[in-house]
C-alpha atoms as a PDB file:
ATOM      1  CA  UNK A   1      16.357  20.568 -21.617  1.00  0.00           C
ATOM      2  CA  UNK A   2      14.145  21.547 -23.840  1.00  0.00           C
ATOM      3  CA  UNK A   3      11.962  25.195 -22.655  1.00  0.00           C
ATOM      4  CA  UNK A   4       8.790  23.954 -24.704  1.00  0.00           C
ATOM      5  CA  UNK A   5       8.549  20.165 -22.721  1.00  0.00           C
ATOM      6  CA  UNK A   6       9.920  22.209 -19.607  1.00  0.00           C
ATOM      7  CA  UNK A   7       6.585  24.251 -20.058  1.00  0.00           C
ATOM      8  CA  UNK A   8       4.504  21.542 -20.699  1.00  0.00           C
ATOM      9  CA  UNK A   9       5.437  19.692 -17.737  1.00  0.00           C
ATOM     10  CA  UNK A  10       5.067  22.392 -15.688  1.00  0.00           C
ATOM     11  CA  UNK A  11       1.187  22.845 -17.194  1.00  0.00           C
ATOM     12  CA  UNK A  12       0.778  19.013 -16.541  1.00  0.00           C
ATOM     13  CA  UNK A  13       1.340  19.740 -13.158  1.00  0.00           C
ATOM     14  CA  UNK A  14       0.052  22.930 -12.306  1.00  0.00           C
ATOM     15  CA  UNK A  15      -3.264  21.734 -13.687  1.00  0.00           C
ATOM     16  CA  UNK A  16      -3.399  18.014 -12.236  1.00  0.00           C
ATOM     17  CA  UNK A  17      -2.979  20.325  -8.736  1.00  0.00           C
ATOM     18  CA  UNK A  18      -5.497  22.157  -9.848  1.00  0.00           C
ATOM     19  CA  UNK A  19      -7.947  19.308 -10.114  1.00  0.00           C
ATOM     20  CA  UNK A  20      -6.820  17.779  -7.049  1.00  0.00           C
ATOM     21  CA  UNK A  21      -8.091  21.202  -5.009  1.00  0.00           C
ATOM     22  CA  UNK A  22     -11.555  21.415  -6.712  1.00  0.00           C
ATOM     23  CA  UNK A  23     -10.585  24.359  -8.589  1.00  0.00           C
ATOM     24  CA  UNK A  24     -10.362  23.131 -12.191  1.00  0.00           C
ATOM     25  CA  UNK A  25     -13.616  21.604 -13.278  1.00  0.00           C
ATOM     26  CA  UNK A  26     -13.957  19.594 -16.501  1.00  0.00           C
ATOM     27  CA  UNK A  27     -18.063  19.394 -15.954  1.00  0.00           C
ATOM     28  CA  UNK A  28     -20.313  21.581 -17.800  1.00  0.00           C
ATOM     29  CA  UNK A  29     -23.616  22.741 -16.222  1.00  0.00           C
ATOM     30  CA  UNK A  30     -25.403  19.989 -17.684  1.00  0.00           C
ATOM     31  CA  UNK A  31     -23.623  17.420 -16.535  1.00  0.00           C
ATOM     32  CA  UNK A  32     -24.206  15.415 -13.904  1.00  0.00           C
ATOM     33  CA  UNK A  33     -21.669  14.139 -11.088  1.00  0.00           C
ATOM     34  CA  UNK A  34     -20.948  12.885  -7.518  1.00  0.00           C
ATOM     35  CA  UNK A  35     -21.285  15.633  -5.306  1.00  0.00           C
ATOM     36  CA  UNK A  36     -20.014  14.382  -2.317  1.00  0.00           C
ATOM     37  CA  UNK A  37     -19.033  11.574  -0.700  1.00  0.00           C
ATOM     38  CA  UNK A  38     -20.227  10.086   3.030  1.00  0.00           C
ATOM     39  CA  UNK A  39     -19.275   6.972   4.881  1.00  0.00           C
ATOM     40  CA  UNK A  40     -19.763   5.750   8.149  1.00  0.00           C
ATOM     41  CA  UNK A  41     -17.047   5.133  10.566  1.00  0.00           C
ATOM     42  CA  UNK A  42     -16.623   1.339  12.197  1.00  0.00           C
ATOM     43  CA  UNK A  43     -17.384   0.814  15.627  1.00  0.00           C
ATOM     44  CA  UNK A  44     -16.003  -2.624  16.097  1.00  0.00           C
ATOM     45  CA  UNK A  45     -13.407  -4.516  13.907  1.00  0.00           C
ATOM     46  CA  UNK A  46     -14.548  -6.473  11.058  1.00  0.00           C
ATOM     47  CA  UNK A  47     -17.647  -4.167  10.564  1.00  0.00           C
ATOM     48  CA  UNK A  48     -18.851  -3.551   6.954  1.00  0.00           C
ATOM     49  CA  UNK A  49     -18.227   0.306   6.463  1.00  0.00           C
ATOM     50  CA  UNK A  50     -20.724   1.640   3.414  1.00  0.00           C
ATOM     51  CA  UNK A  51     -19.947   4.812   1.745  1.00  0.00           C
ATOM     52  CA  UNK A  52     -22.786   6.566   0.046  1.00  0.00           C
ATOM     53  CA  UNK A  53     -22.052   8.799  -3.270  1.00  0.00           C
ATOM     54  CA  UNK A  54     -24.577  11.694  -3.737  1.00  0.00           C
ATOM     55  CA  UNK A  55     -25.392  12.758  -7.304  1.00  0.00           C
ATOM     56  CA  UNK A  56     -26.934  16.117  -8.545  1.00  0.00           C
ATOM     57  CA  UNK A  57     -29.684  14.414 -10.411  1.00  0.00           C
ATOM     58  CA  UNK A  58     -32.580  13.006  -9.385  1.00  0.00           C
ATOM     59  CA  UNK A  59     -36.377  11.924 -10.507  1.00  0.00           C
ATOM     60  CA  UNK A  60     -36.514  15.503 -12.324  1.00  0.00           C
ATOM     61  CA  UNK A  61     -33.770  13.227 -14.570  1.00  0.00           C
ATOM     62  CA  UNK A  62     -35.228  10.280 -15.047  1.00  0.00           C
ATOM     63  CA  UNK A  63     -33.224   8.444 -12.394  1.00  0.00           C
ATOM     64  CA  UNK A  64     -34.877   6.009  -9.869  1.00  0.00           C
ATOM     65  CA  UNK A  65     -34.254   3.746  -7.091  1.00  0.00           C
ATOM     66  CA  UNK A  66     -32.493   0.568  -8.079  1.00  0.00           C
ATOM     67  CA  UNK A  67     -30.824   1.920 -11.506  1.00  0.00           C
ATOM     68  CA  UNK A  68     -27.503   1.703 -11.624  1.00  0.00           C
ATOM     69  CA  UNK A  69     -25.343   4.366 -12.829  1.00  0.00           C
ATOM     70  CA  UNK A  70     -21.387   4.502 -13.998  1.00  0.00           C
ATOM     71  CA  UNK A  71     -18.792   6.607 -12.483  1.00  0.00           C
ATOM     72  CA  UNK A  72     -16.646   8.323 -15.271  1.00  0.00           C
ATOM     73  CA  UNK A  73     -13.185  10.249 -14.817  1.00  0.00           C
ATOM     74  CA  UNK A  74     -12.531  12.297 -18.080  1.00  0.00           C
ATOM     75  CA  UNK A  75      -8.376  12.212 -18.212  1.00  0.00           C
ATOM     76  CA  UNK A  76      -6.716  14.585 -20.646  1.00  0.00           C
ATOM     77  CA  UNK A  77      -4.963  13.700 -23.334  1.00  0.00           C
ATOM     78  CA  UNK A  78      -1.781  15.676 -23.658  1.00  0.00           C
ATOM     79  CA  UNK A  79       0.656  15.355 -26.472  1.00  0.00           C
ATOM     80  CA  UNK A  80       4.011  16.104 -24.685  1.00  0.00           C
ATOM     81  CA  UNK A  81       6.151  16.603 -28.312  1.00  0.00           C
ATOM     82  CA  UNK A  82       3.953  19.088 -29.588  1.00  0.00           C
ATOM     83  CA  UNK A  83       2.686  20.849 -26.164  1.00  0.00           C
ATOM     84  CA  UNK A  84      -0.386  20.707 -26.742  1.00  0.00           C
ATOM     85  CA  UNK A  85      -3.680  19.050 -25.273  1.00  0.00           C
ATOM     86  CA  UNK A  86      -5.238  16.914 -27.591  1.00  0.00           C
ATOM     87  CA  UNK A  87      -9.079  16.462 -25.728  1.00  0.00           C
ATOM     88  CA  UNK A  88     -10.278  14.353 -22.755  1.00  0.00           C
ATOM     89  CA  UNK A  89     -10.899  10.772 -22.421  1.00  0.00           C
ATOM     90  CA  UNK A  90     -13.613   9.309 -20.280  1.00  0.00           C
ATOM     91  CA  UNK A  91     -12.853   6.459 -18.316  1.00  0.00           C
ATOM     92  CA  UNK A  92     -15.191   4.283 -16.616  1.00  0.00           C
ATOM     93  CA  UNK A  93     -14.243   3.854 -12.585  1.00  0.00           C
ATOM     94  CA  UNK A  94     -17.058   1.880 -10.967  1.00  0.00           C
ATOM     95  CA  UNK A  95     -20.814   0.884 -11.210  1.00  0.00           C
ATOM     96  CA  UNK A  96     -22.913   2.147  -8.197  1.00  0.00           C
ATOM     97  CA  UNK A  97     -26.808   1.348  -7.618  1.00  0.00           C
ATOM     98  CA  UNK A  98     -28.866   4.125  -6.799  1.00  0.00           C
ATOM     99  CA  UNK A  99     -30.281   3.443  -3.167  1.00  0.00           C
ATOM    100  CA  UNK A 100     -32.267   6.139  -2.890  1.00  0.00           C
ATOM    101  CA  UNK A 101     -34.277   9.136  -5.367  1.00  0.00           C
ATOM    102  CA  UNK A 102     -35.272  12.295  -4.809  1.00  0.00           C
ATOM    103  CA  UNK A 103     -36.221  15.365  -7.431  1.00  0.00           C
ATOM    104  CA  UNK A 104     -32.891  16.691  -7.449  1.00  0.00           C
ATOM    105  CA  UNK A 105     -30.619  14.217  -5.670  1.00  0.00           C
ATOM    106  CA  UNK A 106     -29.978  10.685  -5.474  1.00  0.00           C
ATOM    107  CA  UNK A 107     -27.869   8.519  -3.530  1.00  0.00           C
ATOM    108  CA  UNK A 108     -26.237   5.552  -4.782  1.00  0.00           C
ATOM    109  CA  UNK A 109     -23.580   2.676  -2.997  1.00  0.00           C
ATOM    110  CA  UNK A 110     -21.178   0.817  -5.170  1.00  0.00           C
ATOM    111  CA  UNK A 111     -21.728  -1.970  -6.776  1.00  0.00           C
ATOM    112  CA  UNK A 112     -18.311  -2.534  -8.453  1.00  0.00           C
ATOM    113  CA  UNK A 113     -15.150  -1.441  -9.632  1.00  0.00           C
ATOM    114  CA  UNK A 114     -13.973  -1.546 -13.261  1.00  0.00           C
ATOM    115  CA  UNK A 115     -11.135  -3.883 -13.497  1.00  0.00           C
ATOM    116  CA  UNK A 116      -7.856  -2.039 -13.524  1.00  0.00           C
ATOM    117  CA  UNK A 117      -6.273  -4.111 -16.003  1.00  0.00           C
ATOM    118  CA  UNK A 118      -8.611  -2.836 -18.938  1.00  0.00           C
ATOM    119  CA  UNK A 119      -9.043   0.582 -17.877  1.00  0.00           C
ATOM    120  CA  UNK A 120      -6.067   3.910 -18.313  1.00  0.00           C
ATOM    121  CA  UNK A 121      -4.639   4.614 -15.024  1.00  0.00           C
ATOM    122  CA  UNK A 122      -6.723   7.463 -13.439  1.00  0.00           C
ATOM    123  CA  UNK A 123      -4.910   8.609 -10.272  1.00  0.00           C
ATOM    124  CA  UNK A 124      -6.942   7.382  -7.334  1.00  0.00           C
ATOM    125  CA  UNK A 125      -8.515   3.713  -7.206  1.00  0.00           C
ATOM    126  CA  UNK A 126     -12.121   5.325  -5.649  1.00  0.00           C
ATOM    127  CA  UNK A 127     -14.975   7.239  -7.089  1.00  0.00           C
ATOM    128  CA  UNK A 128     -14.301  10.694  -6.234  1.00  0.00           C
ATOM    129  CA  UNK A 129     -16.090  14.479  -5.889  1.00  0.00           C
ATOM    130  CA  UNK A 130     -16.257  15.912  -9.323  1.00  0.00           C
ATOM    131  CA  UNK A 131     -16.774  12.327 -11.104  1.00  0.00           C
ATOM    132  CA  UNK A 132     -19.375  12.482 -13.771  1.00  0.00           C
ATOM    133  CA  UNK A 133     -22.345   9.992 -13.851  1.00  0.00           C
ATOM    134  CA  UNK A 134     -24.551   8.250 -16.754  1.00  0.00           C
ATOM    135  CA  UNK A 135     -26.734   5.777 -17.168  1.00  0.00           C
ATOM    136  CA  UNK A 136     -24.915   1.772 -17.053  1.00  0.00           C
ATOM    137  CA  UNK A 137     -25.934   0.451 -20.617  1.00  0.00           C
ATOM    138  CA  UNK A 138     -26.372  -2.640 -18.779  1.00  0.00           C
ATOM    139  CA  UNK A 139     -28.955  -3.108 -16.098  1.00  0.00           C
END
């Protein structure tokens, strides 16, 4: 095989690992993303089980309670032929509705998922730790 695509694989995966552990960040410090992510546990079957996704901005940002916000996964774009990456994409994963605001942090629950069948694979089907948030264009 080829040492170049050998190499390039090998960076594919060394970096998706990366991601996966928290230690490769595509965010800049002015971005804004899910900081963690808290659900309740059932206590009887056929109990609805929220999950609530905190975000580093808050009122400070313009946000407020009853906005709703998108959760985007930027994916890189590598060209495997050349070894090289060409840039990220964003992809939309969900819709969530701020629940509740505060200066700095907000919480919002989920509202709905993009459909899969018009959106690039993106690893995981859930909004995740790391995801970056904006404003929906729709309200």
């Amino acid at each position: 095989m080829n040492a170049g695509f050998l190499k390039a694989v090998g960076l594919n995966i060394m970096y998706a690992t990366l991601l996966m552990l928290g230690i490769a960040r595509y965010n800049h410090a002015s971005d804004f993303f899910v900081t963690s992510v808290v659900r309740e546990l059932p206590m009887k079957a056929g109990e609805v089980v929220y999950k609530d996704y905190y975000v580093n901005a808050g009122t400070n940002n313009g946000l407020r309670k009853g906005l709703v916000i998108e959760a985007v996964r930027k994916l890189s774009a590598f060209d495997n032929i050349n070894s090289k990456l060409l840039g990220d994409t964003p992809v939309k994963i969900a819709r969530l509705k701020i629940i509740h605001v505060d200066k700095t942090v907000s919480i919002a629950r989920l509202e709905k998922f993009y459909e899969k069948e018009a959106t690039p694979l993106t690893g995981f089907d859930a909004v995740m730790i790391g995801d970056l948030v904006q404003v929906a264009e729709r309200q």
